[in-house]
Protein backbone atom coordinates (compact mmCIF):
# COMPACT_ATOMS: atom_id res chain seq x y z
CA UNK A 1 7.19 -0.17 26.81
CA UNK A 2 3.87 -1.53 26.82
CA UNK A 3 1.92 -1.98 23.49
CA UNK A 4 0.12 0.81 23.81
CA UNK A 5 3.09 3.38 24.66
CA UNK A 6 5.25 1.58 22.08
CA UNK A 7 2.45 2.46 19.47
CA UNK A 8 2.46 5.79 20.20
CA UNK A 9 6.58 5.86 19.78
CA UNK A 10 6.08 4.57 16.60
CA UNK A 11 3.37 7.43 15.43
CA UNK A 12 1.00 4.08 15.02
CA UNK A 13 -1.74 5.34 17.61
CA UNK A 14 -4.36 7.93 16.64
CA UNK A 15 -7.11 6.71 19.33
CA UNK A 16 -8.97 4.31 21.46
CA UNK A 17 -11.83 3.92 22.33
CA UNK A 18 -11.72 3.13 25.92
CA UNK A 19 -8.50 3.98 28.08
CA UNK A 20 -8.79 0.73 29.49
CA UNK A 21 -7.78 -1.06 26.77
CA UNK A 22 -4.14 -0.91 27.61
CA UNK A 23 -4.59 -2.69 30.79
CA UNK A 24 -6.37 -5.46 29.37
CA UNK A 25 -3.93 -5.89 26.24
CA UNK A 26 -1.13 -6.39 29.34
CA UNK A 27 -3.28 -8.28 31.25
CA UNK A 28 -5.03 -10.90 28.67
CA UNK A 29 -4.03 -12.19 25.48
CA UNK A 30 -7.13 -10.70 22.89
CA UNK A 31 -8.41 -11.65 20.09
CA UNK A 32 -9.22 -8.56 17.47
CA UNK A 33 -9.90 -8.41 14.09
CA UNK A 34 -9.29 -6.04 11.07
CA UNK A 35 -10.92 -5.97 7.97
CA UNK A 36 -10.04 -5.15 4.30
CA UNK A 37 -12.72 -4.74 1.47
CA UNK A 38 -11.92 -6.39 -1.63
CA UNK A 39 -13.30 -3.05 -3.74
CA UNK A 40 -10.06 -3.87 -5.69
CA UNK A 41 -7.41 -6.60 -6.05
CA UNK A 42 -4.83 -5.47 -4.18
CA UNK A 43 -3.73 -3.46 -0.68
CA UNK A 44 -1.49 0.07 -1.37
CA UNK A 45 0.99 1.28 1.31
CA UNK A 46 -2.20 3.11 2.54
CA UNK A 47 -3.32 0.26 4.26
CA UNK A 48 -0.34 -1.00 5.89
CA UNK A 49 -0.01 1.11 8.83
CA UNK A 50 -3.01 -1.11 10.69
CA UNK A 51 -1.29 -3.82 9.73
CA UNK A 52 1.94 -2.84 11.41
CA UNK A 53 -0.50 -2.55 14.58
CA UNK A 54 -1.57 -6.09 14.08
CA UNK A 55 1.71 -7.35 13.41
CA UNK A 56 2.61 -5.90 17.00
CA UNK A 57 0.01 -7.01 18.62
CA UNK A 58 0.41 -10.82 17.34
CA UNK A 59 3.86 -10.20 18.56
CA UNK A 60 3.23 -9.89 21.96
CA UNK A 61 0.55 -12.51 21.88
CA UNK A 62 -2.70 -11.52 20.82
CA UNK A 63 -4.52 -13.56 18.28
CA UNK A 64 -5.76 -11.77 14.66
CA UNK A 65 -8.73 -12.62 12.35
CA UNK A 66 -8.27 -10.61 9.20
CA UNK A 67 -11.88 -10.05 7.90
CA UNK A 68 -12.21 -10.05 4.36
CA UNK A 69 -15.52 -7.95 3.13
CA UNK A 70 -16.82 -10.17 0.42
CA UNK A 71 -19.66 -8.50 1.80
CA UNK A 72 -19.35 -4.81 2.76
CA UNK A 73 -17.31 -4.82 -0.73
CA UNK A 74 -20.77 -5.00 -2.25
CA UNK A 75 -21.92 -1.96 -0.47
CA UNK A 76 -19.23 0.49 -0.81
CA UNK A 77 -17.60 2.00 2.18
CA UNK A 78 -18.13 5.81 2.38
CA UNK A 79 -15.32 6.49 4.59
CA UNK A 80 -12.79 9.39 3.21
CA UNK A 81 -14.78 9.47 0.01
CA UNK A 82 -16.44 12.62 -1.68
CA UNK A 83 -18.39 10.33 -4.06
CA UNK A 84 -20.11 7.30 -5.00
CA UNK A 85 -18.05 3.71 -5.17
CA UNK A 86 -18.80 1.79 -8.61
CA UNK A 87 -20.89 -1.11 -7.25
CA UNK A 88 -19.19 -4.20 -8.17
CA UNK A 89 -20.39 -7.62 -8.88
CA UNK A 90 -19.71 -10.85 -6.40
CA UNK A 91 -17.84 -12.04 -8.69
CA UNK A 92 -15.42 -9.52 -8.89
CA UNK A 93 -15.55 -8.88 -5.13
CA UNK A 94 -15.09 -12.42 -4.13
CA UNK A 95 -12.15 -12.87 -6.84
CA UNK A 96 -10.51 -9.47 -4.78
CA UNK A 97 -11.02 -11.11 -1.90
CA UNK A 98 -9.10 -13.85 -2.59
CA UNK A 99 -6.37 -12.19 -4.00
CA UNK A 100 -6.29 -9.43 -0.96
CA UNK A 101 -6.57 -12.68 1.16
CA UNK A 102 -3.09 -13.99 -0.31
CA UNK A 103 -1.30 -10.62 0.71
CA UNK A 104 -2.14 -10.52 3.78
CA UNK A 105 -1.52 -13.75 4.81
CA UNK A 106 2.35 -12.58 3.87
CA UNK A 107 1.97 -9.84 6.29
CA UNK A 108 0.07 -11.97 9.56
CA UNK A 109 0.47 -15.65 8.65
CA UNK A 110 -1.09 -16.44 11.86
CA UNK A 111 -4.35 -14.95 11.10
CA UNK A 112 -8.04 -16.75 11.00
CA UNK A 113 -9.22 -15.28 7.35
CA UNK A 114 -12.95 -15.27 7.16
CA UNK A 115 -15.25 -13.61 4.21
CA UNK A 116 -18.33 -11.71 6.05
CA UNK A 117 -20.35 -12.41 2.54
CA UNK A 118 -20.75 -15.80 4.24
CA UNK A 119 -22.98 -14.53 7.42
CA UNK A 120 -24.56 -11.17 5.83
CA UNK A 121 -25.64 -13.44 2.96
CA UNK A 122 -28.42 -15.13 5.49
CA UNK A 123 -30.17 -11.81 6.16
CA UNK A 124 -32.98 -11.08 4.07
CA UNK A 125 -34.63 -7.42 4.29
CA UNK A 126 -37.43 -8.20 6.56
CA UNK A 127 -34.85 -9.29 9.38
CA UNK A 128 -32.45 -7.08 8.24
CA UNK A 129 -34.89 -4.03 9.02
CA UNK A 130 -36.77 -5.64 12.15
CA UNK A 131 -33.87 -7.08 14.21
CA UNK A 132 -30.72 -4.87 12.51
CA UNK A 133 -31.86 -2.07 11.72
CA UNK A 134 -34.00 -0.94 14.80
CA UNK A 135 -30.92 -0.78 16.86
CA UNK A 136 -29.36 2.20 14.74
CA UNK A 137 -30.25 5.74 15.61
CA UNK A 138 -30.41 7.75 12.56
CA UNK A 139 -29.13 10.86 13.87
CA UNK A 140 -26.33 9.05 15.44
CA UNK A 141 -25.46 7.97 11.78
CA UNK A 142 -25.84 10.99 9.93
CA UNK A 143 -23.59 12.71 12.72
CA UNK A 144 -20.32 10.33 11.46
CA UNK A 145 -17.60 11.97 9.84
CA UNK A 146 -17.80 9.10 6.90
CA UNK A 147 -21.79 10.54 6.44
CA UNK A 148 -21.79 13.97 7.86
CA UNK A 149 -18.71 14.77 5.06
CA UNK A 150 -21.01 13.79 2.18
CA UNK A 151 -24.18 15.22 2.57
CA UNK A 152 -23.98 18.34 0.50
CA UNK A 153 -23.02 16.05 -2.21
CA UNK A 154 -25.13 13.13 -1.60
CA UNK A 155 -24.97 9.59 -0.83
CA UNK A 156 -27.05 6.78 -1.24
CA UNK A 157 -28.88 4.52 1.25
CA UNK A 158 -26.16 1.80 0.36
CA UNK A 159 -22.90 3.48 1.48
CA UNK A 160 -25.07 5.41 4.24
CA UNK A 161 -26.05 1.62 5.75
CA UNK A 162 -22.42 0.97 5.35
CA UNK A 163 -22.11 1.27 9.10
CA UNK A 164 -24.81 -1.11 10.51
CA UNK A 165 -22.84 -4.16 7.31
CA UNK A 166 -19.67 -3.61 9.53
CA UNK A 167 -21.50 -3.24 12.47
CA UNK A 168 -22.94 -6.96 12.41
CA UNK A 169 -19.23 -8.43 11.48
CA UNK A 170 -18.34 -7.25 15.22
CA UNK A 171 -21.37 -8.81 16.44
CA UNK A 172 -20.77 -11.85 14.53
CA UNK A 173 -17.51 -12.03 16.14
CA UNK A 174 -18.13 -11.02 19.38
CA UNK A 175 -20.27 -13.70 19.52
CA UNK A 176 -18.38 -16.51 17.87
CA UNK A 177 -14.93 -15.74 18.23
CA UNK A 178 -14.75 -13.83 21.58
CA UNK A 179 -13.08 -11.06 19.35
CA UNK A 180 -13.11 -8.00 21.83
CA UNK A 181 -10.75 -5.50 19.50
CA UNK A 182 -11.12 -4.01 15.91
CA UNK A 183 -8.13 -2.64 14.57
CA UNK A 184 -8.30 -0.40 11.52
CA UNK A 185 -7.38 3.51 10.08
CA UNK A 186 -8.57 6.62 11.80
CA UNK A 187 -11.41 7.12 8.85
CA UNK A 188 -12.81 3.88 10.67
CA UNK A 189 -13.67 5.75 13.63
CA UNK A 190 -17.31 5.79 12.79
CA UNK A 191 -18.43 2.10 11.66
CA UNK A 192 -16.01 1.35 14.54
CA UNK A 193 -18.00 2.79 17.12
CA UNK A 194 -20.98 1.67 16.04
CA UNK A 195 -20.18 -2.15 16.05
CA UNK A 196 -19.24 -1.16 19.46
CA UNK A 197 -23.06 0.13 20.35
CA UNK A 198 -24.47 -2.84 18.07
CA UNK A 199 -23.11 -5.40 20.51
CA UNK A 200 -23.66 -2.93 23.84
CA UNK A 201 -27.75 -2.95 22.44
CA UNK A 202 -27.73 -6.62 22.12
CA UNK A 203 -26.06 -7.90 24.73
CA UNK A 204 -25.57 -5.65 27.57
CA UNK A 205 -24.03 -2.47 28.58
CA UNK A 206 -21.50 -4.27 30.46
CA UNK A 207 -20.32 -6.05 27.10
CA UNK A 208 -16.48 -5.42 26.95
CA UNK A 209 -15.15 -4.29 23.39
CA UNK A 210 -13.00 -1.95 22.15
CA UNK A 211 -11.48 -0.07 19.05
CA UNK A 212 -7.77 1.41 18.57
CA UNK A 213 -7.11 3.05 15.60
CA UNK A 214 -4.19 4.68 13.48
CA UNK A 215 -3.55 7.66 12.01
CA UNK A 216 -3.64 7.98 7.87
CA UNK A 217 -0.95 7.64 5.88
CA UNK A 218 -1.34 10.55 3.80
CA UNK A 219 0.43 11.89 0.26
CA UNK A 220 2.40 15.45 0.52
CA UNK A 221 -0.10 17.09 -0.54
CA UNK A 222 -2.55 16.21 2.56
CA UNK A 223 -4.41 13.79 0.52
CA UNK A 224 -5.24 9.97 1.85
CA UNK A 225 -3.69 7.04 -0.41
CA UNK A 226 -6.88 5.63 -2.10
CA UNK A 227 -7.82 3.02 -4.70
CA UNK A 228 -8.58 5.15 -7.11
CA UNK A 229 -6.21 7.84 -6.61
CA UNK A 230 -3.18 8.91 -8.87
CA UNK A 231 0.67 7.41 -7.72
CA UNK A 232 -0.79 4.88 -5.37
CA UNK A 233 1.79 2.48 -4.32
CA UNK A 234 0.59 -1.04 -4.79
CA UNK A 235 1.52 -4.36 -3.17
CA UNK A 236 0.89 -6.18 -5.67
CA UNK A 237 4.29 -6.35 -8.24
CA UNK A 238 1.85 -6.47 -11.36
CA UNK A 239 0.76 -3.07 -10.13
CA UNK A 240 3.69 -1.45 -8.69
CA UNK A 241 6.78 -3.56 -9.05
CA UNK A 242 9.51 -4.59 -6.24
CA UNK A 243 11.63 -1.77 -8.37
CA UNK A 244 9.16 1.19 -8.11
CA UNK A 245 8.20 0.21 -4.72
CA UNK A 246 11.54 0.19 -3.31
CA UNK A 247 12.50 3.46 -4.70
CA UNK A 248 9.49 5.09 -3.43
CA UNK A 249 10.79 4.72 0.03
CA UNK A 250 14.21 5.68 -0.90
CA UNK A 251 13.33 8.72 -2.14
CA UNK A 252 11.49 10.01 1.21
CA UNK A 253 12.48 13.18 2.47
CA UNK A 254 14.71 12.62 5.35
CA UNK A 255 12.41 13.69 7.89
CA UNK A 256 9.28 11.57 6.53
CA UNK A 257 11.84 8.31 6.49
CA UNK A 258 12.97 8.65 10.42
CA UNK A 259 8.84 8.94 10.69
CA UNK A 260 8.32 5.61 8.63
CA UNK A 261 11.26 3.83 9.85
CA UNK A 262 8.99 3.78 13.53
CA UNK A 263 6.15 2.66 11.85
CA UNK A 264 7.10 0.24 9.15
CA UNK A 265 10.09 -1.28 11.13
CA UNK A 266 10.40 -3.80 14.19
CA UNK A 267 13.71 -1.51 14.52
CA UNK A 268 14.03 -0.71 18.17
CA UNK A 269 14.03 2.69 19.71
CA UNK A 270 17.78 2.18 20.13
CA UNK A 271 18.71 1.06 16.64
CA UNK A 272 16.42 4.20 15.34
CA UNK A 273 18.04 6.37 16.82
CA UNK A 274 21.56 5.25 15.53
CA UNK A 275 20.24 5.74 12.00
CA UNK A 276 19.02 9.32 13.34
CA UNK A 277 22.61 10.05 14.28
CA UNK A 278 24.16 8.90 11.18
CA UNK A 279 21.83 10.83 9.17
CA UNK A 280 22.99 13.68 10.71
CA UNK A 281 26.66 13.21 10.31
CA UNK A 282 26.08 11.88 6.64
CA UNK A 283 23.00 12.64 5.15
CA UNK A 284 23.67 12.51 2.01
CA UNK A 285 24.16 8.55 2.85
CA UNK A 286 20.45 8.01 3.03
CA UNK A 287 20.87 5.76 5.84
CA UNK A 288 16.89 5.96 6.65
CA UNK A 289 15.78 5.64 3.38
CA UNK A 290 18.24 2.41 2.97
CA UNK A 291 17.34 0.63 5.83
CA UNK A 292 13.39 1.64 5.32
CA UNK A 293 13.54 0.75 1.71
CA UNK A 294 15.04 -2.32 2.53
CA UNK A 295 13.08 -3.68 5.65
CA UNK A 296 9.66 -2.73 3.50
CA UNK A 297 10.45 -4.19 0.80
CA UNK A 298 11.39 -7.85 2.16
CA UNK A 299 7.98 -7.55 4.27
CA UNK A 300 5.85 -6.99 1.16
CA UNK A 301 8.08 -8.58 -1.59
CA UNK A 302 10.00 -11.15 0.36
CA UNK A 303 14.06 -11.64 0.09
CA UNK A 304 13.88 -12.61 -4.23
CA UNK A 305 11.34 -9.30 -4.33
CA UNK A 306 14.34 -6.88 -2.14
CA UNK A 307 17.58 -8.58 -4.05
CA UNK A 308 16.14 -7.79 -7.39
CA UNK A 309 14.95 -4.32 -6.66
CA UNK A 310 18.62 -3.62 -4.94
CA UNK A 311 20.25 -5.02 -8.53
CA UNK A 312 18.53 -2.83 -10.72
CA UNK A 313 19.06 -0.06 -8.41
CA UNK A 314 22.91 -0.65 -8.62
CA UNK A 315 22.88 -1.41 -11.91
CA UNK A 316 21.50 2.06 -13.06
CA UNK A 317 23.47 4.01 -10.48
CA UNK A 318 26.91 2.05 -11.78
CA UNK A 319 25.27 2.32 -15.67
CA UNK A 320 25.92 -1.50 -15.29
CA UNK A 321 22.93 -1.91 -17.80
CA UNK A 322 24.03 -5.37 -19.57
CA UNK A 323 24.02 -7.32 -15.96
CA UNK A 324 20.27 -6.67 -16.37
CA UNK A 325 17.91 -9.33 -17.72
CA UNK A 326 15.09 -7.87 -20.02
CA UNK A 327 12.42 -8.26 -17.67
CA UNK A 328 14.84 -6.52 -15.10
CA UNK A 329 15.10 -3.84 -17.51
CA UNK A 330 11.49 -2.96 -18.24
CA UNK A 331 11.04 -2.86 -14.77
CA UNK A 332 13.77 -0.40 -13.94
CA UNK A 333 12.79 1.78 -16.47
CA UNK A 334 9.10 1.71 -16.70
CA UNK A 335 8.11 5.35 -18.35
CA UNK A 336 10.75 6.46 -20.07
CA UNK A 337 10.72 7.37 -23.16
CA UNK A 338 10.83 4.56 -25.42
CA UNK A 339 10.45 3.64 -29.39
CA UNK A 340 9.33 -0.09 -30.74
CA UNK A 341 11.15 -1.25 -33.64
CA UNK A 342 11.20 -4.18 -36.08
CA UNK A 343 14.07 -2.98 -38.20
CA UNK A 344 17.46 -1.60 -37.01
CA UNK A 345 18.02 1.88 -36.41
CA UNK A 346 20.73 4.16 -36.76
CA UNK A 347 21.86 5.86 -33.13
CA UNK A 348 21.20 9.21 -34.19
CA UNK A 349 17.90 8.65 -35.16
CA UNK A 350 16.92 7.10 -32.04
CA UNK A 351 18.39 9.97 -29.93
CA UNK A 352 15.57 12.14 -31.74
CA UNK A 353 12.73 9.68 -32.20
CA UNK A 354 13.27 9.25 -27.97
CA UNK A 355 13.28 13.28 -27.60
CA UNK A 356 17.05 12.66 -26.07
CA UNK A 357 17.96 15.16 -28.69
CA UNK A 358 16.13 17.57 -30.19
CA UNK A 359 17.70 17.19 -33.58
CA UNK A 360 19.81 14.85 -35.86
CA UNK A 361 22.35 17.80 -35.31
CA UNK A 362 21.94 18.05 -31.75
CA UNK A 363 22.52 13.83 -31.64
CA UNK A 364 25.69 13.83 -33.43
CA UNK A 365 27.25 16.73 -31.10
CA UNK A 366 25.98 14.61 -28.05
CA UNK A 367 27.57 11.85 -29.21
CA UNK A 368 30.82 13.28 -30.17
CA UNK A 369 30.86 15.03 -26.77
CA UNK A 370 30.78 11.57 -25.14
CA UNK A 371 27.61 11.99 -23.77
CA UNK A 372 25.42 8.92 -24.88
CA UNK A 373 26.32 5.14 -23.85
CA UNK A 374 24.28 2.50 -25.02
CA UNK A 375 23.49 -0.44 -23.22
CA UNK A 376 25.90 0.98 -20.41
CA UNK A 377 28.87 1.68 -22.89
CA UNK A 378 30.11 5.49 -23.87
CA UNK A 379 29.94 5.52 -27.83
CA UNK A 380 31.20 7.83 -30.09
CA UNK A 381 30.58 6.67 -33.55
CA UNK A 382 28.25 8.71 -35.54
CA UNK A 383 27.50 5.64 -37.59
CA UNK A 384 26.34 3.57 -34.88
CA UNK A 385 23.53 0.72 -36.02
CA UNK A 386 21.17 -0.71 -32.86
CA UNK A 387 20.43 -3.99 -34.34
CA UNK A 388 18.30 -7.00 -32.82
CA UNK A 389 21.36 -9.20 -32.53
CA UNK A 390 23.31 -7.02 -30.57
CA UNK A 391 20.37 -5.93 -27.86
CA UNK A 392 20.04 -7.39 -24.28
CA UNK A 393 18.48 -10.28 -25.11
CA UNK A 394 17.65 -9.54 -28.41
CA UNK A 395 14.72 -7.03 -27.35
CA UNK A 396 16.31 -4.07 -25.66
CA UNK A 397 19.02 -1.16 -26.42
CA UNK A 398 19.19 1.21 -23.28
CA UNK A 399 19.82 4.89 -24.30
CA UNK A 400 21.78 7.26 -21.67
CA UNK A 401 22.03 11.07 -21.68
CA UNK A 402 24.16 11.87 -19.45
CA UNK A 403 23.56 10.48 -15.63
CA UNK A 404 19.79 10.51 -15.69
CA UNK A 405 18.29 10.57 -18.48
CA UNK A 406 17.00 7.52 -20.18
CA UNK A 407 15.21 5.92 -23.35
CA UNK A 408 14.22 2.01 -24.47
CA UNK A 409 14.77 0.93 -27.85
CA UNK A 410 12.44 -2.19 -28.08
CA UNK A 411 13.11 -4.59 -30.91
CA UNK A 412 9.90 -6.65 -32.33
């Protein structure tokens, strides 16, 4: 398969911009770019699938400049938004970038990393206006999707100029990096196209440049995976851990993790379609979800990031609770229910201050029916004490009810 008929196997392809493109991407070895605003500190599964694009594309040759927006991350990007971005200062944006910078460089070590704040910071208004601005219809920008979605509810003249910011960082490396190709999501289409007419108007009609993009990675509910929204899945492990993030891809539907497993993988079609056939002979195996949980997970987190995620995982499964470390611990059980304490505290009472029973009455016939383990051991004492000393690592006792329900006893 060629790189464009492999992207479309792999549900990676929403559109191009010329058809010619996949001759030349055979033919020549290209340079394209991609771009990521630093409008927060850190990249969410959302924006991986135009990485994955990148990722083939470097594989096969072509040469990537990731694009960071200390720039455009000033202006706001309008793009799948119903409202107004919070305008954020440079120093904020250019500490994002830097930190945005770092994760990608995981995902495309290869790639030139360049901040656009450094060339859009020459332009004052005058010569932004006179030799910028005059080249942008504004019909032609009121008719994209990103603008054309939000007027009934408004936007500003700074996210509505969004287009001609981006714009200019084609130009700019058109010009200076013989970058023919932008890469980017489907909700790119517009500020895509018209960096393609911004170099066109300057240079020529005959100037050769081109756009792919990919389709959205969206929630179940239909919804695109923002910044801002609820349950986004972070790269960074201070926002969503190697735990959580693993176990969001494990617990795909099976359907959604053959679809992910084409686009998150370098699996072949061949190996793909093994896991396809094992699913069907043993789904309650999970092979997709496994292998996708894995593979993901080493990309984003590395091999310490994946072994420590598949640990905890065991660990809870097997109720193997005391192999975890505290840290390890927190982690795995972010959000349950859970009680700080400085003094000790009898069982029973911390079955009811955790709401895993509903009464001291209702704790005492749990226990007795062999129902609660502690720290991954079945107890039946009534008169059970969680002390400090005897915690993992003096800080945590580890409530069970049953196979999945938990609580955290922390000790001050």
């Amino acid at each position: 398969m060629n790189i464009i008929e492999e992207l479309k196997y792999r549900n990676l392809l929403h559109a191009v911009t010329d058809e010619s493109v996949e001759q030349r991407l055979q033919e020549d070895k290209m340079t394209f770019y991609i771009g990521a605003d630093p409008t927060s500190d850190s990249l969410h599964i959302g924006h991986l699938v135009p990485y994955m694009i990148a990722m083939r594309l470097v594989e096969r040759g072509h040469k990537p400049i990731l694009v960071v927006g200390g720039g455009t991350g000033l202006i706001g990007d309008p793009s799948g938004r119903s409202s107004e971005r919070n305008l954020l200062t440079l120093e904020e944006t250019l500490k994002n970038a830097e930190a945005i910078s770092a994760q990608v460089r995981k995902l495309l070590p290869k790639a030139k990393v360049v901040n656009n704040y450094d060339w859009l910071k020459r332009y004052d208004m005058i010569s932004f206006l006179r030799d910028v601005g005059k080249h942008f219809n504004i019909n032609q920008m009121m008719a994209k999707d990103s603008v054309k979605s939000r007027l009934e509810t408004g936007i500003s003249y700074t996210e509505f100029s969004y287009q001609i910011i981006q714009a200019m960082d084609f130009f700019e490396l058109y010009q200076h990096e013989n970058c023919k190709l932008q890469v980017g999501g489907q909700d790119q289409w517009g500020n895509i196209t018209a960096g393609l007419d911004y170099i066109r108007k300057n240079l020529g009609a005959e100037e050769e440049a081109f756009g792919l993009v990919a389709p959205l990675l969206l929630k179940k509910d239909g919804t695109k995976f923002g910044k801002t929204a609820e349950g986004a899945v972070w790269l960074d492990p201070e926002k969503t851990s190697p735990y959580a993030f693993y176990q969001y891809w494990i617990n795909l539907e099976d359907d959604e993790a053959i679809l992910r497993l084409k686009q998150f993988t370098a699996f072949t079609k061949e190996r793909i379609e093994e896991i396809e056939e094992s699913m069907q002979d043993s789904p309650h195996l999970r092979h997709a979800q496994k292998a996708l949980a894995g593979e993901v997970t080493r990309l984003v987190h590395g091999e310490d990031g994946l072994e420590q995620a598949e640990k905890i995982t065991r660990a809870l499964f097997q109720n193997d609770i005391a192999s975890l470390t505290k840290e390890e611990i927190a982690m795995g059980l972010e959000g349950v229910p859970s009680v700080e304490t400085g003094k000790d505290l009898l069982l029973v009472d911390a079955l009811v201050e955790t709401s895993l029973a509903s009464s001291k009455r209702d704790a005492r016939t749990l226990i007795k029916q062999n129902a609660i383990s502690v720290n991954g051991d079945k107890t039946e004492d009534l008169d059970a004490v969680l002390k400090k000393n005897s915690a993992i690592e003096k800080t945590y006792h580890v409530l069970r009810r049953g196979k999945k329900h938990y609580a955290l006893i922390k000790h001050l």
